[in-house]
C-alpha atoms as a PDB file:
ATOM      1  CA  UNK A   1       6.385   2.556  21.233  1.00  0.00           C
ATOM      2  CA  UNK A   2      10.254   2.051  22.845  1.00  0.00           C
ATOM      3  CA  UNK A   3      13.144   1.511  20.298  1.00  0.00           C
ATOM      4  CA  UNK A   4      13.645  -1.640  21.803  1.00  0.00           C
ATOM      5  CA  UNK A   5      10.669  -2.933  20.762  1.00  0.00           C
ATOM      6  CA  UNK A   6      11.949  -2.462  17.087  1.00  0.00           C
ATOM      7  CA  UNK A   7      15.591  -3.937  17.367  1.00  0.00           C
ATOM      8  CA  UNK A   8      16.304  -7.553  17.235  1.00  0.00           C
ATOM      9  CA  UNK A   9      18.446  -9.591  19.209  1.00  0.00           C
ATOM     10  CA  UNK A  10      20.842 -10.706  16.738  1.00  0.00           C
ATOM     11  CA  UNK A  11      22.865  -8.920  14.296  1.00  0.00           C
ATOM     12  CA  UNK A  12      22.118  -8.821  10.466  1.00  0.00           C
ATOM     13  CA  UNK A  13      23.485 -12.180   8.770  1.00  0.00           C
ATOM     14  CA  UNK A  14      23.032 -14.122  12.009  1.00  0.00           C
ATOM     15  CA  UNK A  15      22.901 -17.678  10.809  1.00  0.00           C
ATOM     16  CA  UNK A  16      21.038 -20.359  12.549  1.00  0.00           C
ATOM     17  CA  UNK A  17      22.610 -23.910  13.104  1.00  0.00           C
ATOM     18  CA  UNK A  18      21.211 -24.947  10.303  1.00  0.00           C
ATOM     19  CA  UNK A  19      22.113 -22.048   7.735  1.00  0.00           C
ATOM     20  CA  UNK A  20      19.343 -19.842   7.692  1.00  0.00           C
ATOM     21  CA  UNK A  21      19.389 -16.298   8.798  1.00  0.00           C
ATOM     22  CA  UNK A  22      16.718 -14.368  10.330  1.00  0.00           C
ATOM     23  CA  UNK A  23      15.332 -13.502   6.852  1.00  0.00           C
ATOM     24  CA  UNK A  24      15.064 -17.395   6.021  1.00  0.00           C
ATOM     25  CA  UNK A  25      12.377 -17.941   9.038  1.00  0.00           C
ATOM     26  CA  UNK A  26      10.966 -14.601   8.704  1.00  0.00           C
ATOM     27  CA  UNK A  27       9.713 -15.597   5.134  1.00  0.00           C
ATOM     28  CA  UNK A  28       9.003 -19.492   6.196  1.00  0.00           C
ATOM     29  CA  UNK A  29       6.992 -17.868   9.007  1.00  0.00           C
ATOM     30  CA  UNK A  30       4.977 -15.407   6.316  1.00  0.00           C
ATOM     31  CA  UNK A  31       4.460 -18.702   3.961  1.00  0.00           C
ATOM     32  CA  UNK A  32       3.132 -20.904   7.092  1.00  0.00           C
ATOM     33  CA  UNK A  33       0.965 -17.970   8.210  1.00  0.00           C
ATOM     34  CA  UNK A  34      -0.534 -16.973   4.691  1.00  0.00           C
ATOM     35  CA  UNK A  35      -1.090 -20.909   4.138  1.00  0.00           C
ATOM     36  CA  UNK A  36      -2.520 -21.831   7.698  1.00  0.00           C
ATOM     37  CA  UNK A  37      -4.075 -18.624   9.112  1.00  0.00           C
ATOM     38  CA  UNK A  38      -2.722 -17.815  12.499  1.00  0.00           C
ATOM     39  CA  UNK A  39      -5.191 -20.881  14.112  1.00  0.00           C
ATOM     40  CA  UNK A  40      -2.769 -23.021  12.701  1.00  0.00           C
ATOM     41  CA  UNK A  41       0.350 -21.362  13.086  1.00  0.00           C
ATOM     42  CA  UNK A  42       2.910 -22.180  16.008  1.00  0.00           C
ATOM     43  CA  UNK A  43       6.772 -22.064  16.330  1.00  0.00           C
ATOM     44  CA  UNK A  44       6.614 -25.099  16.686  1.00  0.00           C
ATOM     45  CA  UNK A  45       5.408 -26.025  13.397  1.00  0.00           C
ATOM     46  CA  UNK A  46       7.319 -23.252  12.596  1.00  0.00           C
ATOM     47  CA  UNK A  47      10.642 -24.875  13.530  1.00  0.00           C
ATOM     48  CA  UNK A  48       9.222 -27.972  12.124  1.00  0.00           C
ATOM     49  CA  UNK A  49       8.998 -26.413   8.742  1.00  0.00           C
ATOM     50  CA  UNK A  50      12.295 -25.369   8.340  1.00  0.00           C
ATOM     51  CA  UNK A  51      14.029 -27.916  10.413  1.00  0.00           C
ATOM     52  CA  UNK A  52      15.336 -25.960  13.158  1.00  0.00           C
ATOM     53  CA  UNK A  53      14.738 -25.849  17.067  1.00  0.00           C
ATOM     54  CA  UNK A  54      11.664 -23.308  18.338  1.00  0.00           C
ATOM     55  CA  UNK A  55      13.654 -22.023  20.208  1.00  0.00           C
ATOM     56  CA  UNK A  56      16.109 -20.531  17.667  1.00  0.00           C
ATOM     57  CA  UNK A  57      13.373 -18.869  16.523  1.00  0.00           C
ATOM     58  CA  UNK A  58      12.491 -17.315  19.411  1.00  0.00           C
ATOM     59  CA  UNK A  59      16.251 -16.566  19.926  1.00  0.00           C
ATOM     60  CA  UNK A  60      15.749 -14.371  16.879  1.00  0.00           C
ATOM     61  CA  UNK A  61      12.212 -12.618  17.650  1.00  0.00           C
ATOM     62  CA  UNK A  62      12.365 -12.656  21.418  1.00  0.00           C
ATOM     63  CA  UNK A  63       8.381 -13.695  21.433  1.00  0.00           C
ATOM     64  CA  UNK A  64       5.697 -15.197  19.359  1.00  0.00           C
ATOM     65  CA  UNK A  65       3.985 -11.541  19.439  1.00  0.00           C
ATOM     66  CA  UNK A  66       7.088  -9.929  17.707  1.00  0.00           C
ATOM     67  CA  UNK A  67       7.639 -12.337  15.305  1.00  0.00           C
ATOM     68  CA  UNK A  68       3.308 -11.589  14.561  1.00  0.00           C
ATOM     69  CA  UNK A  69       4.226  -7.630  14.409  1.00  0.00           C
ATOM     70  CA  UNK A  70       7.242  -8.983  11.607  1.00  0.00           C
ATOM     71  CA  UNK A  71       5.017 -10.859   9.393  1.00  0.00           C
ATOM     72  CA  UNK A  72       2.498  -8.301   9.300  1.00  0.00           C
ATOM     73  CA  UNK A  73       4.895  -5.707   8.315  1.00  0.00           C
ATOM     74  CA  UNK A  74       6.602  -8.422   5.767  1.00  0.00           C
ATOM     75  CA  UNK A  75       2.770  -8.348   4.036  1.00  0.00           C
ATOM     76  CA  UNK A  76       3.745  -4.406   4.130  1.00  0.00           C
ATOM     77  CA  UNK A  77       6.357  -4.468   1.684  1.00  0.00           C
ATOM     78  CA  UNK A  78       4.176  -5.477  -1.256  1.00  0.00           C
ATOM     79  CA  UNK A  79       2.580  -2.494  -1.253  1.00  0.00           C
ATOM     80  CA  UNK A  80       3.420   0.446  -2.975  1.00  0.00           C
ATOM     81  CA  UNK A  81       2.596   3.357  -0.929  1.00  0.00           C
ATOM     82  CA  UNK A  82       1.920   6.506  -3.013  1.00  0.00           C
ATOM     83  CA  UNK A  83       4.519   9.661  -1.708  1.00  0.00           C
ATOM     84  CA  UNK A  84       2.057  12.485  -0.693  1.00  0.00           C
ATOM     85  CA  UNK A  85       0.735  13.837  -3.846  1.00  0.00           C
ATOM     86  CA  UNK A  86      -0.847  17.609  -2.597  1.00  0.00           C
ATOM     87  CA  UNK A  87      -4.046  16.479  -3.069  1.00  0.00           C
ATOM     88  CA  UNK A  88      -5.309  15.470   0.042  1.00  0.00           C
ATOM     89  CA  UNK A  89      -8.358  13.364  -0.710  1.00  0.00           C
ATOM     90  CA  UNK A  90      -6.456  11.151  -3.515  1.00  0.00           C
ATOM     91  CA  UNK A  91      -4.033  10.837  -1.142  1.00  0.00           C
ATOM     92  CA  UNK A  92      -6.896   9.274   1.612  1.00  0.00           C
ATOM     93  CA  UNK A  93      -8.270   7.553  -1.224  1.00  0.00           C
ATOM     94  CA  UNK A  94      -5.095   5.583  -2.044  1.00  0.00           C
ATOM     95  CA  UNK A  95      -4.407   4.037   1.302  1.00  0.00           C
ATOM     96  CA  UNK A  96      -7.526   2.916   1.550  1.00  0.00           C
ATOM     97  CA  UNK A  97      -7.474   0.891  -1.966  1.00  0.00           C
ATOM     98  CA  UNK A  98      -4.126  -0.270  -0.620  1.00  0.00           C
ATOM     99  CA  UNK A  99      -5.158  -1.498   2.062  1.00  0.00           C
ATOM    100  CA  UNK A 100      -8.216  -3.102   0.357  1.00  0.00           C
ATOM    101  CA  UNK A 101      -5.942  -4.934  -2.055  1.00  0.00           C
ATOM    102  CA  UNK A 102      -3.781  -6.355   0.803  1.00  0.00           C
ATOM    103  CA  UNK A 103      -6.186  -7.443   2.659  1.00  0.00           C
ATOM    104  CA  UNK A 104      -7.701  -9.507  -0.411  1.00  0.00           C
ATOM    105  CA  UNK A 105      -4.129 -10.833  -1.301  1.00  0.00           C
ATOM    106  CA  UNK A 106      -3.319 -11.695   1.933  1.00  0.00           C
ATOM    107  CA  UNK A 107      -6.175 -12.662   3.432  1.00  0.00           C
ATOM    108  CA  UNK A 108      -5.370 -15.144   6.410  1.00  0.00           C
ATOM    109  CA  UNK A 109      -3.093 -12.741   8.079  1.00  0.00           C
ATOM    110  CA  UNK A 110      -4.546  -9.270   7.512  1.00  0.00           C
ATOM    111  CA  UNK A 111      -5.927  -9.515  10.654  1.00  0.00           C
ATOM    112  CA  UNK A 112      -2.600  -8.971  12.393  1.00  0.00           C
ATOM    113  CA  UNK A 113      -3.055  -4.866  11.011  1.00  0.00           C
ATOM    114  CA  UNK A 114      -5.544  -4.326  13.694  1.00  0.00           C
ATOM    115  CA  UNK A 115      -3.043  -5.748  16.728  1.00  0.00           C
ATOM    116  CA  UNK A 116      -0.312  -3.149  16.530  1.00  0.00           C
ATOM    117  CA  UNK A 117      -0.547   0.515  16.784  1.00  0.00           C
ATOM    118  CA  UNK A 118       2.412   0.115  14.026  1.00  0.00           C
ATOM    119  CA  UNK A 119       4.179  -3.109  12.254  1.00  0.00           C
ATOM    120  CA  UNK A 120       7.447  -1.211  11.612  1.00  0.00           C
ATOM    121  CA  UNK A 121       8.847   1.516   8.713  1.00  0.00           C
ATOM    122  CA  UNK A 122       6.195   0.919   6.156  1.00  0.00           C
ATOM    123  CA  UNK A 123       3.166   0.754   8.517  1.00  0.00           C
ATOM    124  CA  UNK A 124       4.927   4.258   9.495  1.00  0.00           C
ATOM    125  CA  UNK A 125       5.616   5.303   5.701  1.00  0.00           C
ATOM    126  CA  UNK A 126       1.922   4.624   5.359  1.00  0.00           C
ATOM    127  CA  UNK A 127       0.219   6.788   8.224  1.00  0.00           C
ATOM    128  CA  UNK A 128       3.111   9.300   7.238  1.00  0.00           C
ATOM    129  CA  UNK A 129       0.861  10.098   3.817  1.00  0.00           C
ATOM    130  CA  UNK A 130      -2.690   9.856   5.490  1.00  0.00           C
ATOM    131  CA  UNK A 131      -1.792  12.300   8.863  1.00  0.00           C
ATOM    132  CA  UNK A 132      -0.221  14.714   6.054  1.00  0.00           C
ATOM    133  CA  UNK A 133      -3.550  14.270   4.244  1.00  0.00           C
ATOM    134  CA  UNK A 134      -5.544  15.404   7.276  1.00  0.00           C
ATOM    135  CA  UNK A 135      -3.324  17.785   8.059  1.00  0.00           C
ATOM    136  CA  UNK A 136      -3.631  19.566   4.806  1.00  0.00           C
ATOM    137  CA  UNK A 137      -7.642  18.985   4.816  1.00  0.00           C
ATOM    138  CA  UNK A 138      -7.847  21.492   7.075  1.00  0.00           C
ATOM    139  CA  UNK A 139      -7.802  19.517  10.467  1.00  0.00           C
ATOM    140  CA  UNK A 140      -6.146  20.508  13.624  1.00  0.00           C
ATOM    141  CA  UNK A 141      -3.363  18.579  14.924  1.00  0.00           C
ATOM    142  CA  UNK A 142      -5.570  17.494  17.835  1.00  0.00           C
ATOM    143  CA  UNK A 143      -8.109  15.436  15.286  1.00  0.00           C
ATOM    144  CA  UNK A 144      -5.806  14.562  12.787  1.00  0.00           C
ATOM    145  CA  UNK A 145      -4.235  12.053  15.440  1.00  0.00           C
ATOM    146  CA  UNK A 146      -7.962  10.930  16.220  1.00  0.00           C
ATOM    147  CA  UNK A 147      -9.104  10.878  12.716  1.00  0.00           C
ATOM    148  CA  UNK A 148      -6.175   8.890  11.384  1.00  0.00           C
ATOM    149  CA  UNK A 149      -6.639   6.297  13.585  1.00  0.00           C
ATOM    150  CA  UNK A 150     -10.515   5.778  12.722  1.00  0.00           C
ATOM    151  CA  UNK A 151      -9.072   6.239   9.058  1.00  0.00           C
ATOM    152  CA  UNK A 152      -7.241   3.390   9.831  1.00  0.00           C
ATOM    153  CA  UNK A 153     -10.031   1.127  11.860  1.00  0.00           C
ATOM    154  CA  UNK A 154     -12.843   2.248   8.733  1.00  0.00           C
ATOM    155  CA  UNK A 155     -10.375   0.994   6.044  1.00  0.00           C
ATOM    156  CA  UNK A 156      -8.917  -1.885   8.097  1.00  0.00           C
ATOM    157  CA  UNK A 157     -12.637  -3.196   9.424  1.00  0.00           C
ATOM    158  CA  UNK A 158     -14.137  -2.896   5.774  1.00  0.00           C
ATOM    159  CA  UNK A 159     -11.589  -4.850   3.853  1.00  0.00           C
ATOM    160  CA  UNK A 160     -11.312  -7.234   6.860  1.00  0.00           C
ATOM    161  CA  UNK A 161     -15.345  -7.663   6.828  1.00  0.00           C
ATOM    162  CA  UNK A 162     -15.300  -8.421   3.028  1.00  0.00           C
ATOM    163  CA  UNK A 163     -12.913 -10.695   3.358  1.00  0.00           C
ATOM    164  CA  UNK A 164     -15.023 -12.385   5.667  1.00  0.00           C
ATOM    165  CA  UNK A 165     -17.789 -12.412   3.493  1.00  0.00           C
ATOM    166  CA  UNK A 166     -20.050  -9.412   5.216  1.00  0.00           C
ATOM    167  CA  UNK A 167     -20.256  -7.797   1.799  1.00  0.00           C
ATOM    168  CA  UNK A 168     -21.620 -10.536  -0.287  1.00  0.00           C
ATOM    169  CA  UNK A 169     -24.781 -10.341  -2.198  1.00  0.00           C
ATOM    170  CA  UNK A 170     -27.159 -11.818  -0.173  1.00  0.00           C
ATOM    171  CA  UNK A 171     -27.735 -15.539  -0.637  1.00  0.00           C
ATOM    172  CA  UNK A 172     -31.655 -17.347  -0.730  1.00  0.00           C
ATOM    173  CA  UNK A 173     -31.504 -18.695   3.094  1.00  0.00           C
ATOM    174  CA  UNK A 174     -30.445 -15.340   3.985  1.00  0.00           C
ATOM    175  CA  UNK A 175     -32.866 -13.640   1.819  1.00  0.00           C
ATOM    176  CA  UNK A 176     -36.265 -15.798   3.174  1.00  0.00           C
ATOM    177  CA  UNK A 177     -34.672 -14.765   6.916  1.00  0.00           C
ATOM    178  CA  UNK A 178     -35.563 -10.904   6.249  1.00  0.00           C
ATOM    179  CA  UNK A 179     -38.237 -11.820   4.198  1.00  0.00           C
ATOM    180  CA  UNK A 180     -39.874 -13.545   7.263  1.00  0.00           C
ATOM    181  CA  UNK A 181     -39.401 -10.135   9.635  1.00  0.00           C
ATOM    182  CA  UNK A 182     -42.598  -8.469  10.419  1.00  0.00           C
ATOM    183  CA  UNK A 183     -43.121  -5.918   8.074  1.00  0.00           C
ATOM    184  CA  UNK A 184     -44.656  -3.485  10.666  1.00  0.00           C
ATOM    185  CA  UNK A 185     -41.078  -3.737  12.748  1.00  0.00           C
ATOM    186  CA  UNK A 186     -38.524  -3.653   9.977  1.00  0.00           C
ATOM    187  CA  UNK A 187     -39.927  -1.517   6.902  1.00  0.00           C
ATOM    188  CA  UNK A 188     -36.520  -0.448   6.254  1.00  0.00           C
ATOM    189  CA  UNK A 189     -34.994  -3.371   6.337  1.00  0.00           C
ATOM    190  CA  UNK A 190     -37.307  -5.534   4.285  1.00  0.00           C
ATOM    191  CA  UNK A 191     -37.377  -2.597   1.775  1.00  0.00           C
ATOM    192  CA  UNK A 192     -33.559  -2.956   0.990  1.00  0.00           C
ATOM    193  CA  UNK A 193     -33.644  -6.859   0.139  1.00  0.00           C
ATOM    194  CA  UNK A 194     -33.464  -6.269  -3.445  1.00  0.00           C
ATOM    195  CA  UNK A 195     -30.163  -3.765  -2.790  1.00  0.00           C
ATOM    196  CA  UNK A 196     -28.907  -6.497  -0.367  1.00  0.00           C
ATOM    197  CA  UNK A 197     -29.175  -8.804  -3.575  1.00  0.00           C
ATOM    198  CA  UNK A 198     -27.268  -6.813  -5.563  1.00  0.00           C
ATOM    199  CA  UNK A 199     -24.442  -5.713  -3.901  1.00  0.00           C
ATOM    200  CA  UNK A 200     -21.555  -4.226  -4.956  1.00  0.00           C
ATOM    201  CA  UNK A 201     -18.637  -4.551  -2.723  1.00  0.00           C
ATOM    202  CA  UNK A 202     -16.324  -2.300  -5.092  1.00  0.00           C
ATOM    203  CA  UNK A 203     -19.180   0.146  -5.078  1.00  0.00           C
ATOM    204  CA  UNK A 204     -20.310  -0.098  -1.470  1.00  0.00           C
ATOM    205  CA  UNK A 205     -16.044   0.641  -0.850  1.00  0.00           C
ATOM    206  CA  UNK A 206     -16.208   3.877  -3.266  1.00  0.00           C
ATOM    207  CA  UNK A 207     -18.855   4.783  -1.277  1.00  0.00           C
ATOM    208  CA  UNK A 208     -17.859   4.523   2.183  1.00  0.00           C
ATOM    209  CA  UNK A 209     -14.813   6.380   1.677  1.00  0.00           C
ATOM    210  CA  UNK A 210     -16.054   9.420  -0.033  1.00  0.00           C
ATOM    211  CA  UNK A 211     -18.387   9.675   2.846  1.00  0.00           C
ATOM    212  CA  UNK A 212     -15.308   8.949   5.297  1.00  0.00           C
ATOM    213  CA  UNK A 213     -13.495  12.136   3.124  1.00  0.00           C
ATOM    214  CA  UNK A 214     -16.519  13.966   3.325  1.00  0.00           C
ATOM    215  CA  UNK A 215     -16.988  13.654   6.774  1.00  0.00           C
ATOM    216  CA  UNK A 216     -12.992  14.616   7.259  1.00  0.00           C
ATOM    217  CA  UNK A 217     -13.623  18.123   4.492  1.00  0.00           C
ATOM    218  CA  UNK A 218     -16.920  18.775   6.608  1.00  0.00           C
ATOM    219  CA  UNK A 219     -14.996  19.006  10.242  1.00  0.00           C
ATOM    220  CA  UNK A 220     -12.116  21.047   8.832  1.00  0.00           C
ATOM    221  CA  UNK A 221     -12.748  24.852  10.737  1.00  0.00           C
ATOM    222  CA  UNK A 222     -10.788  26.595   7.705  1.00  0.00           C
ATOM    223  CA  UNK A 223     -12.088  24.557   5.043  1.00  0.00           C
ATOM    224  CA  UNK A 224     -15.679  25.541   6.176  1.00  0.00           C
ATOM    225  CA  UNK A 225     -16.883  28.100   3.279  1.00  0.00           C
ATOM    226  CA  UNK A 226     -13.941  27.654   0.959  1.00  0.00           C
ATOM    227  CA  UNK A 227     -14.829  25.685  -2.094  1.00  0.00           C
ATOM    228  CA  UNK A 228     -13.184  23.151  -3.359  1.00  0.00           C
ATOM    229  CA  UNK A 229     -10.188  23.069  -5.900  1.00  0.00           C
ATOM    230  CA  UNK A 230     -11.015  21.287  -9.426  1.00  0.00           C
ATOM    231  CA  UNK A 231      -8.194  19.195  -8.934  1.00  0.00           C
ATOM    232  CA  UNK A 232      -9.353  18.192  -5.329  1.00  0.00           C
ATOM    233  CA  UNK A 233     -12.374  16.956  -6.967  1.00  0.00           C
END
């Protein structure tokens, strides 16, 4: 990603005709965004909200698309990002609550985490901790790059599906659906209607990424043999 891509075009304290900085609409933007969801978010309503021209705004963030990347590096800041630790898997572990816990505070613009390869410094603060996590599970540079990015699509696609409502227990129309597959064809399926019933989001989450660490521990070449440390554990 170019430097360019990262600078604005106006300097810090830039005021507007109407008094507000590039701060001011950054944070009107956020509000419109979280309230709306990005169907019903525009500059124009934008400009409308805080009583300025669209195209100041755009004066300011260049494009619609930048001023998306802002906003979704805005949600960024409030998270607290653990420093790396030493301990690899807690490490793995703690981005991926983070991420859970954005995505269910902020829920109508998390979606703008899968658009950009980064949103800014503490998108890069972030992926900082988990490619030093990889790095130190053992992986080569070569599939650390690889693996952080799935990292990233497991823990973004998860939270994003719950919010969504994938991970709900399953309801009675939805139940009487699988309970009307032929038996013969789905025995697997029909067998888990009870566990669909009583699902556990948090626990179906625990799950998934112990078996996403596991899976990371099991392809390290000089981890292979070596057990693990208690404090790894």
């Amino acid at each position: 990603m170019s430097r360019s891509r990262n600078r604005t075009q106006c300097a810090p304290g830039l005021r507007t005709p109407r008094g507000l900085d590039r701060n001011d609409i950054l944070k009107a933007a956020f509000d419109l965004m979280s309230e709306q969801g990005e169907t019903g978010f525009s500059v124009r309503k934008l400009g409308a909200k805080i009583g300025c021209d669209p195209m100041t705004v755009l004066h300011h963030f260049r494009s619609k698309n930048d001023l998306m990347r802002e906003i979704a590096e805005r949600a960024l800041t409030s998270v607290t990002f653990p420093p790396p630790s030493g301990n690899w898997k807690t490490d793995l572990r703690k981005i991926a609550y983070a991420y859970r816990d954005l995505a269910h505070r902020h829920p109508r613009l998390f979606h703008l985490h899968f658009r950009f390869h980064a949103t800014g410094p503490m998108d890069h603060a972030s992926s900082e901790v988990v490619y030093r996590a990889l790095l130190q599970g053992g992986m080569s540079k070569s599939k650390a790059a690889g693996m952080g990015l799935a990292f990233y699509a497991f823990v973004l696609g998860f939270a994003l599906a719950e919010i969504e409502g994938l991970l709900l227990p399953l309801n009675a129309q939805e139940e009487q659906e699988l309970a009307a597959l032929d038996g013969e064809a789905f025995p697997a399926t029909l067998s888990l209607i009870p566990a669909f019933k009583a699902l556990d989001p948090d626990a179906a989450f625990a799950s998934a990424v112990a078996a996403f660490i596991d899976g990371v521990a099991a392809q390290a070449p000089d981890r292979v043999g070596r057990p693990e440390r208690a404090r790894n554990v």
